[in-house]
N, C-alpha and C. Protein backbone atom coordinates (compact mmCIF):
# COMPACT_ATOMS: atom_id res chain seq x y z
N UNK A 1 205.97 177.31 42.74
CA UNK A 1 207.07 177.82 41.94
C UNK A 1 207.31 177.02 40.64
N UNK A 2 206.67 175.99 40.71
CA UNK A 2 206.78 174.85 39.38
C UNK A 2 206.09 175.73 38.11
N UNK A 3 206.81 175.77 36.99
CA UNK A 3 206.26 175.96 35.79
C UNK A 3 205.26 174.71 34.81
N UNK A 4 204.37 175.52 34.58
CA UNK A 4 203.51 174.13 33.73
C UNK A 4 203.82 172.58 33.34
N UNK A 5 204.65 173.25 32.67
CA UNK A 5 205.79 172.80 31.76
C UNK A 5 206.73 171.42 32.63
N UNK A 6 206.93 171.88 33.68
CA UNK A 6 208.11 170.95 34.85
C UNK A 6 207.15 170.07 35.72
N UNK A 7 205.30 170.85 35.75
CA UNK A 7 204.55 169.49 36.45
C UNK A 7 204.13 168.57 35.52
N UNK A 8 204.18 168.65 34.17
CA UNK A 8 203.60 167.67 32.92
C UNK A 8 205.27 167.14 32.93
N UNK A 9 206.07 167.55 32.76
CA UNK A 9 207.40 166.62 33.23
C UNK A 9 207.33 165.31 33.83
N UNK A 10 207.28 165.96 34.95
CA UNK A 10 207.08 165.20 36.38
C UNK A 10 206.32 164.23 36.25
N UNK A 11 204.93 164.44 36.24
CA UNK A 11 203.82 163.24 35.76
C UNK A 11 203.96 162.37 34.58
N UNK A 12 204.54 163.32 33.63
CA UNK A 12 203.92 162.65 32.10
C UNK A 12 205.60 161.58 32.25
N UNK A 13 206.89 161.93 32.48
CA UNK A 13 207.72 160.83 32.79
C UNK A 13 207.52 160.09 33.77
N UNK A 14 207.22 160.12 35.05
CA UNK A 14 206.87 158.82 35.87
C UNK A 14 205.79 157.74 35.57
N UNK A 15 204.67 158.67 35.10
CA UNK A 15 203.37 157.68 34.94
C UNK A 15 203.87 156.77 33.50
N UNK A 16 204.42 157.54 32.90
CA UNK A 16 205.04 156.49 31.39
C UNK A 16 205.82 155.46 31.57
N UNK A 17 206.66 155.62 32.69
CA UNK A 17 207.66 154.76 32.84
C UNK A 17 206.70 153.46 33.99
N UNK A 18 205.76 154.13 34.75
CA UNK A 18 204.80 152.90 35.33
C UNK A 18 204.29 152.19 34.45
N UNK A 19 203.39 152.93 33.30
CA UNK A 19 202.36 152.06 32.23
C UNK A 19 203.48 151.32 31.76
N UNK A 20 204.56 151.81 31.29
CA UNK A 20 204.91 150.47 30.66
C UNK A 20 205.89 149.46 31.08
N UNK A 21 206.11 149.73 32.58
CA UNK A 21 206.66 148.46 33.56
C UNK A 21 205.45 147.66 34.14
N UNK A 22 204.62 148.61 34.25
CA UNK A 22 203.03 147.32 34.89
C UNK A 22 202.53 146.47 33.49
N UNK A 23 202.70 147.37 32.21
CA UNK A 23 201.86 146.71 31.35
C UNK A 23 202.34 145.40 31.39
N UNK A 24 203.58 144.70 31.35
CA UNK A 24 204.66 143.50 31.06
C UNK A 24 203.84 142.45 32.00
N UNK A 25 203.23 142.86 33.57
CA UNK A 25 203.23 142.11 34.47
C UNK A 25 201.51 141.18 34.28
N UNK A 26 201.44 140.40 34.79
CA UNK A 26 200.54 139.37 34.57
C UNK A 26 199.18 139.84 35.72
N UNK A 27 199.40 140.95 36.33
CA UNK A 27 198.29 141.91 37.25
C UNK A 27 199.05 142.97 37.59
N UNK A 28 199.22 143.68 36.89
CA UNK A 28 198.84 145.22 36.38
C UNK A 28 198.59 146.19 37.09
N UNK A 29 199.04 147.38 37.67
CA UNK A 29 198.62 148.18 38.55
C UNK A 29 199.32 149.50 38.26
N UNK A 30 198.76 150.60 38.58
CA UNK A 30 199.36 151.82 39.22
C UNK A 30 198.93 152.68 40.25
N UNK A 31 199.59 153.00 41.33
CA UNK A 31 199.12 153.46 42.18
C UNK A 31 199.78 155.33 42.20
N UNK A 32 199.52 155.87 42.33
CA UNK A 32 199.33 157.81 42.17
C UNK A 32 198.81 158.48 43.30
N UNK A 33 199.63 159.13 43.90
CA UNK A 33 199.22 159.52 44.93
C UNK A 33 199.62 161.10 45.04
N UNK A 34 199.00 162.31 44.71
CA UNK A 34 199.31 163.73 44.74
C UNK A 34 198.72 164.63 45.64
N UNK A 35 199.90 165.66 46.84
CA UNK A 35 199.25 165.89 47.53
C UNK A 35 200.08 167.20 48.61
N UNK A 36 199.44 167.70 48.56
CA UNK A 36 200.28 169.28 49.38
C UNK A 36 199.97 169.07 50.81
N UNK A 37 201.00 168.98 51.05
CA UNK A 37 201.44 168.74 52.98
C UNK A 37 202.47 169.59 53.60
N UNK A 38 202.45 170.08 54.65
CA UNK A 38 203.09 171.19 54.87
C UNK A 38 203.67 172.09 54.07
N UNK A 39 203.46 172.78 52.95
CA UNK A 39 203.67 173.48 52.06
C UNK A 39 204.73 172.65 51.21
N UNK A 40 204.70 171.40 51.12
CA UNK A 40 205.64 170.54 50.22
C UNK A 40 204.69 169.93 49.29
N UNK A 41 204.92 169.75 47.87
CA UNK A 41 204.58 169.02 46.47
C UNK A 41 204.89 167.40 47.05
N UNK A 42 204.06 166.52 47.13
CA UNK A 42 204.55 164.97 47.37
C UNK A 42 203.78 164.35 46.21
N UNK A 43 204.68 163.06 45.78
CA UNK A 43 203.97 162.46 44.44
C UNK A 43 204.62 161.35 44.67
N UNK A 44 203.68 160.22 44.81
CA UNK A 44 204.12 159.13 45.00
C UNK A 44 203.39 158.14 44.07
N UNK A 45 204.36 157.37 43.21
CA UNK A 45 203.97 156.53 42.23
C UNK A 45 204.42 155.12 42.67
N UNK A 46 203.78 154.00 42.50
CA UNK A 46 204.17 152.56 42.85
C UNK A 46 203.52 151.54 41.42
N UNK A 47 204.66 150.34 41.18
CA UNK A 47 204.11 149.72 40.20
C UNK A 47 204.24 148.39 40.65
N UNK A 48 204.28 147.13 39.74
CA UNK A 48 204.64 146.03 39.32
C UNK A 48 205.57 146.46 38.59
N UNK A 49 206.45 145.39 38.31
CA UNK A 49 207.76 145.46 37.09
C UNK A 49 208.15 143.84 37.48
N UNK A 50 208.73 143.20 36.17
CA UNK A 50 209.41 142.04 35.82
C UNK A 50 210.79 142.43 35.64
N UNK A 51 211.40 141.19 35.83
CA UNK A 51 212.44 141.48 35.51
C UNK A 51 213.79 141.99 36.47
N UNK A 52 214.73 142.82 36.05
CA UNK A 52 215.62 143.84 36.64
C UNK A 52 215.77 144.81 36.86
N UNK A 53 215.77 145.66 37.85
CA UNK A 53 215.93 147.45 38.14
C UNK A 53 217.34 147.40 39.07
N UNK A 54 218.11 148.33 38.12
CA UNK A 54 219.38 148.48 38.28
C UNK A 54 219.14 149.95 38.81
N UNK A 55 219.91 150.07 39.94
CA UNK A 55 219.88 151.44 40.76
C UNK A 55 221.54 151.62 41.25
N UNK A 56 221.65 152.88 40.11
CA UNK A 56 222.96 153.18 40.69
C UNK A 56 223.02 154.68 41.22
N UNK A 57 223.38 154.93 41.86
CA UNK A 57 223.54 155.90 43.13
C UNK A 57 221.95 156.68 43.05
N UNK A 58 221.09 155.61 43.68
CA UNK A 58 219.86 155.98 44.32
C UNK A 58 219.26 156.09 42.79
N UNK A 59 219.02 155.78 41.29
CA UNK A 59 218.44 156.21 39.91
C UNK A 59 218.33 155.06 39.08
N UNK A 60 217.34 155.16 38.89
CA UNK A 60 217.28 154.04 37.73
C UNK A 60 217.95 153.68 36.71
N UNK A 61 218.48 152.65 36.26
CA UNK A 61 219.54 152.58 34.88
C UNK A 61 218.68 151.70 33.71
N UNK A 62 218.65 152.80 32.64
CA UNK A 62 217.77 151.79 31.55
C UNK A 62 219.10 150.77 30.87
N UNK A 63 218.32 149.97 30.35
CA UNK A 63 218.76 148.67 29.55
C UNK A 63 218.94 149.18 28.51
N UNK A 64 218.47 150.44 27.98
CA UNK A 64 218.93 150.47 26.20
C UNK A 64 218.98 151.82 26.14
N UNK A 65 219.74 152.39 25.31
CA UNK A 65 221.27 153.08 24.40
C UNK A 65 219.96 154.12 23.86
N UNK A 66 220.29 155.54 24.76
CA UNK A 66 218.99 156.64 24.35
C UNK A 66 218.12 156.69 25.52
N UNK A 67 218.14 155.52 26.49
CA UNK A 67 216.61 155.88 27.14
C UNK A 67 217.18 156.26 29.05
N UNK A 68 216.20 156.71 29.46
CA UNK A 68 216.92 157.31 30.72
C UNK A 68 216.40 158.73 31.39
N UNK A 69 216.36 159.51 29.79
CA UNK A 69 215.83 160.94 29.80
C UNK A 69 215.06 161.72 31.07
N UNK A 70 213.90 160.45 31.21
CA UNK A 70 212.97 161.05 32.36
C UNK A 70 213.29 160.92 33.56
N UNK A 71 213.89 159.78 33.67
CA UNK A 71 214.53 159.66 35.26
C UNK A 71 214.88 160.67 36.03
N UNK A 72 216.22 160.90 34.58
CA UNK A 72 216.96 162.64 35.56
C UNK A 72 216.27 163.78 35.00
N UNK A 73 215.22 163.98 34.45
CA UNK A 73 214.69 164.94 34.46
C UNK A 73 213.89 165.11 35.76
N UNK A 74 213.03 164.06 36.39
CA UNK A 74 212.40 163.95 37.70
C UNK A 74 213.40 164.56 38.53
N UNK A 75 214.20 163.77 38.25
CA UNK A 75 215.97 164.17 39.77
C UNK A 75 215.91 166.03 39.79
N UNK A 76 216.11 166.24 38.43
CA UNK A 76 217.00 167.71 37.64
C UNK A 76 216.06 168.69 38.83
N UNK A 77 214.54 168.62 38.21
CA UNK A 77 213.39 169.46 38.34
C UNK A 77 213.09 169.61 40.13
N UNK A 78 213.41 167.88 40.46
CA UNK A 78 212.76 168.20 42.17
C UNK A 78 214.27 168.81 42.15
N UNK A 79 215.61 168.40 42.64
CA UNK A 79 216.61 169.45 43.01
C UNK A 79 216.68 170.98 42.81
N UNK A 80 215.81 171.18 41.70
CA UNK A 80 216.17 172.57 40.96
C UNK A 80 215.42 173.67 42.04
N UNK A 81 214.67 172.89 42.91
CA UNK A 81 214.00 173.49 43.44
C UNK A 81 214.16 173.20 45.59
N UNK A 82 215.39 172.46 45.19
CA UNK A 82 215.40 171.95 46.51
C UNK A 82 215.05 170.35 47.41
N UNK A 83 214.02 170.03 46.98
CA UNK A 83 213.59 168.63 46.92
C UNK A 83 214.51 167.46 46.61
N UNK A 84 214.09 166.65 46.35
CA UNK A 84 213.78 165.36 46.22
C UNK A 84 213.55 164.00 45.71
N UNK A 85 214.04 163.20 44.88
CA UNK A 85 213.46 162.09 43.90
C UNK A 85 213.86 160.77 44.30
N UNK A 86 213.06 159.82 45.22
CA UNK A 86 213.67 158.69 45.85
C UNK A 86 212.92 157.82 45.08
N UNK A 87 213.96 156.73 44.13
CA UNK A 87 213.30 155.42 43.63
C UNK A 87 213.78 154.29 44.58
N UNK A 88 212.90 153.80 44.68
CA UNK A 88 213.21 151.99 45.42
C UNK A 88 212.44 151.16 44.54
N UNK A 89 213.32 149.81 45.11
CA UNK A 89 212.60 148.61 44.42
C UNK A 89 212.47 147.65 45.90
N UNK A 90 211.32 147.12 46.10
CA UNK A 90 211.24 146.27 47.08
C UNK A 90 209.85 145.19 46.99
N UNK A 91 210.64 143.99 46.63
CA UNK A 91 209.35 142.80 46.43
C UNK A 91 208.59 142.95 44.87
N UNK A 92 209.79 143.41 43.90
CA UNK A 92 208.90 143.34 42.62
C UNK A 92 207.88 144.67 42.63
N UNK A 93 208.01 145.49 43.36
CA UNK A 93 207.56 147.23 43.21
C UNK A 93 208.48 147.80 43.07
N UNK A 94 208.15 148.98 42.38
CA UNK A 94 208.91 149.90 42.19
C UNK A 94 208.11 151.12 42.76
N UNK A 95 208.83 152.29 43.41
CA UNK A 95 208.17 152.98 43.95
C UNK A 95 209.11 154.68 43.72
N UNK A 96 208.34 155.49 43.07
CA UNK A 96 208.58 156.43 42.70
C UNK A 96 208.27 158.09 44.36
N UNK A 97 208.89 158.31 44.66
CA UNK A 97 208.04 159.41 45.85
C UNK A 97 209.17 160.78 45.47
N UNK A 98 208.41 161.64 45.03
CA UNK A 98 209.26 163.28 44.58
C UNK A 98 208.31 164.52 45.71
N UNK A 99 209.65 164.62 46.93
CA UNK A 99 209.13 166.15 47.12
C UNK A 99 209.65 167.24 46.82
N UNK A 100 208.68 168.29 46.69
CA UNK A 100 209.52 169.27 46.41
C UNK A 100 208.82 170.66 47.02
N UNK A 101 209.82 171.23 47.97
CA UNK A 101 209.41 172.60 48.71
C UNK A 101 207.99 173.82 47.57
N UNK A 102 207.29 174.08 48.12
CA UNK A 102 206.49 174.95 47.87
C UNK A 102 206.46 176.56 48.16
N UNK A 103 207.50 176.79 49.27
CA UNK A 103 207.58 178.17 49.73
C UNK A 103 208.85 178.72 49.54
């Protein structure tokens, strides 16, 4: 049911927001994981990040004035459809996992 348009969303804001929280770190990673399981969309992204990740009611909070955009667009797009957008931080990862119903 996803339009073109809402899966280049999806990817093109999470994977941006990985490249440039891993780029900072001193070993570097992204991990991507896409995959249809019981008729559900699953996408699971994991990084490195320095620093601080501020999570207020389950969402990421940027540090600067304008930025944010993609976060709740991830949130907007999996809800719009029923789903899903869980960020955690645990041990200096950050871990991105969006489902979203297929039927």
């Amino acid at each position: 049911p996803l339009t073109d348009t809402e899966i280049c969303s999806l990817l093109s804001n999470s994977l941006e927001n990985a490249i440039i929280a891993a780029s900072k770190c001193s070993d570097p990673y992204i991990t991507a994981k896409l995959q249809i399981h019981k008729n559900n969309l699953l996408i699971s992204i994991s990084n490195p990040y320095t620093g601080e990740i501020l999570l207020k009611d389950g969402h990421p909070q940027s540090h600067y004035e304008d930025h944010g955009f993609g976060t709740r667009s991830i949130v907007s797009i999996a809800e719009k459809y029923g789903g899903q957008a869980i960020f955690s931080v645990v041990e200096s990862v950050f871990s991105l996992k969006i489902m979203i119903p297929l039927a």
